[in-house]
N, C-alpha and C. Protein backbone atom coordinates (compact mmCIF):
# COMPACT_ATOMS: atom_id res chain seq x y z
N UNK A 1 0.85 -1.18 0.00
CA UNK A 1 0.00 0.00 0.00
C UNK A 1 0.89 1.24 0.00
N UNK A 2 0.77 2.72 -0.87
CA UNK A 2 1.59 3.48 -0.79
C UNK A 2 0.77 4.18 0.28
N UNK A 3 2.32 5.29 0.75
CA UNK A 3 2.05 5.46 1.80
C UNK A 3 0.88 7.03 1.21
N UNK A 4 0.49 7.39 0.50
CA UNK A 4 -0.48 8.37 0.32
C UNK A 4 -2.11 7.73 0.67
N UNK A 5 -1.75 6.44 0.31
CA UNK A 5 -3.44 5.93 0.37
C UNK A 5 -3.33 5.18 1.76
N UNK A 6 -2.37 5.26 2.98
CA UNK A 6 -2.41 4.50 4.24
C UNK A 6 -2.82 6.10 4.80
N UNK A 7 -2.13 7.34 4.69
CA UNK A 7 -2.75 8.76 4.85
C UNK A 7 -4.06 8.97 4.76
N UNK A 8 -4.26 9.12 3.24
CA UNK A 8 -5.72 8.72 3.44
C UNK A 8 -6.82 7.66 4.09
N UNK A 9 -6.80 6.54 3.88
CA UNK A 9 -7.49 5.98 4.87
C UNK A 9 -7.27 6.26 6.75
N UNK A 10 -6.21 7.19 7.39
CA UNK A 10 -6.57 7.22 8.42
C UNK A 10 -7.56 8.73 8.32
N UNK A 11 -6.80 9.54 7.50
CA UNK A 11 -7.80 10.50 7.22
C UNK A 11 -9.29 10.21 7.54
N UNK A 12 -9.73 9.11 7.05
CA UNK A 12 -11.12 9.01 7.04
C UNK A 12 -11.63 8.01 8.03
N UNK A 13 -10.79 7.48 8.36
CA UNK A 13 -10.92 6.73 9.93
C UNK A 13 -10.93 7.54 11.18
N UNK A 14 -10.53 8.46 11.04
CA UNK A 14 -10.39 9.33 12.38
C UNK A 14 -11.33 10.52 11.52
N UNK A 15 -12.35 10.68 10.45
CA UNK A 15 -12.97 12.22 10.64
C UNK A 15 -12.14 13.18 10.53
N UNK A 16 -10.91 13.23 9.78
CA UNK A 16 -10.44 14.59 9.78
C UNK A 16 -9.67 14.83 8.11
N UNK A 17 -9.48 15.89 8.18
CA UNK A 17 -8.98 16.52 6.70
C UNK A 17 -7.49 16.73 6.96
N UNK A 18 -7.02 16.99 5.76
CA UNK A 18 -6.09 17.81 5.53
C UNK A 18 -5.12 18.69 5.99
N UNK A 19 -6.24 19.25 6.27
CA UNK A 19 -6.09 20.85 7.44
C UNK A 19 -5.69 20.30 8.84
N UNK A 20 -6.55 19.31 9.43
CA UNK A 20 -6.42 19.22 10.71
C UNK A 20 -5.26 18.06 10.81
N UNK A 21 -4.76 17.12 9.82
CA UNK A 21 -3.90 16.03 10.08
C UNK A 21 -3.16 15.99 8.70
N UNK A 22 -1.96 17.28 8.96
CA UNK A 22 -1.41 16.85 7.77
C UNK A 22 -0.48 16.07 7.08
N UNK A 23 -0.05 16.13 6.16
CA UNK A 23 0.69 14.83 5.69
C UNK A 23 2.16 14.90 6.34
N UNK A 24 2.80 16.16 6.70
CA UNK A 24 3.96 15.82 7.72
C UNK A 24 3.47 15.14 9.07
N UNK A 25 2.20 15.31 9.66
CA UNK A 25 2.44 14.66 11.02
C UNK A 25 1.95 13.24 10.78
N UNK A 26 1.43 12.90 9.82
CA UNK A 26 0.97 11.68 9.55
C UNK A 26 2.23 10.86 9.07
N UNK A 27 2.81 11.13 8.69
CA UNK A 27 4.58 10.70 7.92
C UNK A 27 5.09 10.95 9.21
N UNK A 28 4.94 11.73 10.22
CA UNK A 28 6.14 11.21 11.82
C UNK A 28 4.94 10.05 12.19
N UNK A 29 3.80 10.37 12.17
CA UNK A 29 3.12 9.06 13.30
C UNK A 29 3.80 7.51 12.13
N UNK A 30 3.48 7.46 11.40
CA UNK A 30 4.33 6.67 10.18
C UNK A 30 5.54 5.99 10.64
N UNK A 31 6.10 6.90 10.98
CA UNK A 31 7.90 6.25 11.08
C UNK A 31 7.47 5.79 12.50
N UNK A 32 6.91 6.26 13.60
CA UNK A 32 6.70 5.54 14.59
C UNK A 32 5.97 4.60 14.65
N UNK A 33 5.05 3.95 14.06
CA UNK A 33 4.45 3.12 13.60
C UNK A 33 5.80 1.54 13.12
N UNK A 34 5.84 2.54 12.19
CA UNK A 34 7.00 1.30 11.54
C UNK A 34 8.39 0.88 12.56
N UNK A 35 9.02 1.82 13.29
CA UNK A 35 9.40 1.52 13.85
C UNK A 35 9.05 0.69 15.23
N UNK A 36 7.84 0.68 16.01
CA UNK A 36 6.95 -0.33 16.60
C UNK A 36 6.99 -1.52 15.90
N UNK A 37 6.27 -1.54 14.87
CA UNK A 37 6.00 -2.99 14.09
C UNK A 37 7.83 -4.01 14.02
N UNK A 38 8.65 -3.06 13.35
CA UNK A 38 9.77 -3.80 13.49
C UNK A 38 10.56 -4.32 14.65
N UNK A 39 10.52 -3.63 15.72
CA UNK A 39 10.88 -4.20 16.86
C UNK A 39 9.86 -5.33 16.87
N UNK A 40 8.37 -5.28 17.30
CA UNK A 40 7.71 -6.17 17.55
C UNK A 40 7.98 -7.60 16.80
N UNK A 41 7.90 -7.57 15.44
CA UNK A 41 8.45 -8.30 14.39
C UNK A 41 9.52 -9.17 14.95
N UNK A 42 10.52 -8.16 14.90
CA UNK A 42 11.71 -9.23 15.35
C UNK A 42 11.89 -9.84 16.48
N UNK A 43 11.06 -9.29 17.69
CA UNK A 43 10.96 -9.94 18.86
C UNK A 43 10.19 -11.24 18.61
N UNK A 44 9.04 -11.02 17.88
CA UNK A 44 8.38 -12.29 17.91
C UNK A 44 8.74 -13.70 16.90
N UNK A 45 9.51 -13.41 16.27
CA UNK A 45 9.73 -14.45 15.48
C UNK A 45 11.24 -14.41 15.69
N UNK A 46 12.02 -14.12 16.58
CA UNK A 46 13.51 -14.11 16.55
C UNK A 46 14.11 -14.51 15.59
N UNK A 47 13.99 -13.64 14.63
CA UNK A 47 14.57 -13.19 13.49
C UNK A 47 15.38 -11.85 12.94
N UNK A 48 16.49 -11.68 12.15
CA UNK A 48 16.41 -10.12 11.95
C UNK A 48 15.83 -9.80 10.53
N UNK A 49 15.01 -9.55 10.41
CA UNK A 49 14.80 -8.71 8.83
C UNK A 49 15.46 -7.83 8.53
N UNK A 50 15.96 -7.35 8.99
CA UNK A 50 16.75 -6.02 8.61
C UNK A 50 18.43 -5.98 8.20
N UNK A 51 18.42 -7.61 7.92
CA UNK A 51 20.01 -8.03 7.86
C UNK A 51 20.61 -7.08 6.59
N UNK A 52 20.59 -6.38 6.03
CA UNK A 52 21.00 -5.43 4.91
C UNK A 52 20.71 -3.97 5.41
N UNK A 53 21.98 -3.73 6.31
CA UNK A 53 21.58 -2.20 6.68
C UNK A 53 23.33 -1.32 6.16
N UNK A 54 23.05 -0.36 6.56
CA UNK A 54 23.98 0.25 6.01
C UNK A 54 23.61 1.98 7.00
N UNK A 55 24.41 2.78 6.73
CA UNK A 55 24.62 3.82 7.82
C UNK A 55 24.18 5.37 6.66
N UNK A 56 23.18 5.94 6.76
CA UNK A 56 22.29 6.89 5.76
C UNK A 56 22.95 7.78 5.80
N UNK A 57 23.64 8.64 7.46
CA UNK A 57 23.97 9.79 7.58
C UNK A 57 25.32 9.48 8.94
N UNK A 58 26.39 9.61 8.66
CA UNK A 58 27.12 8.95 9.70
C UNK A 58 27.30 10.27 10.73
N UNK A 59 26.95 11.31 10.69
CA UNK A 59 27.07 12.63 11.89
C UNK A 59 25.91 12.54 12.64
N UNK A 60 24.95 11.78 12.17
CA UNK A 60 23.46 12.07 13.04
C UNK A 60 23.36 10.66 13.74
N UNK A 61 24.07 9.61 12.58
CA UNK A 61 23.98 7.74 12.96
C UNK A 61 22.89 7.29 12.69
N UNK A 62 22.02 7.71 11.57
CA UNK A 62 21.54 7.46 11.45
C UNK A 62 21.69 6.22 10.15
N UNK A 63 20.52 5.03 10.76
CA UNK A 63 20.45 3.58 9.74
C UNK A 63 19.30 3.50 9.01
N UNK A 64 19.80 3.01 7.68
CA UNK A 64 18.19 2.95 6.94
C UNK A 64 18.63 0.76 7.18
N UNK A 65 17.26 0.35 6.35
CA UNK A 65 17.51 -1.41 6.24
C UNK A 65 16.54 -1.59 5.29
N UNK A 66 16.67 -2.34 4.58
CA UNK A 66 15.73 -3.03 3.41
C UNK A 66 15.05 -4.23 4.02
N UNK A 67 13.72 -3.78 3.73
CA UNK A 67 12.90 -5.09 3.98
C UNK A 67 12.61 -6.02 2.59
């Protein structure tokens, strides 16, 4: 699902527009989201999915990973 039409459908799950939930705070609730699911993920099936990571921004440390 792209992430414009997971936006929209909360859009319309929660009653609100545009205006009131916009697509930057919906893209942070997003990354927190995903980041939940992947911990959970790997806790429950003791597994890593994320075995292909690599380092995005090395001053901030920040990691991206391919699922």
């Amino acid at each position: 699902m792209e992430i414009s039409k997971i936006i929209s459908l909360a859009r319309t799950l929660s009653y609100t527009n545009s205006t009131q939930f916009t697509d930057n705070t919906a893209i942070d609730f997003l990354n927190v989201v995903k980041d939940d699911f992947h911990t959970a993920l790997v806790t429950a099936v003791w597994e890593d999915f994320s075995y292909d990571s690599w380092t995005d921004d090395n001053i901030a440390g920040k990691w991206e990973y391919v699922y």
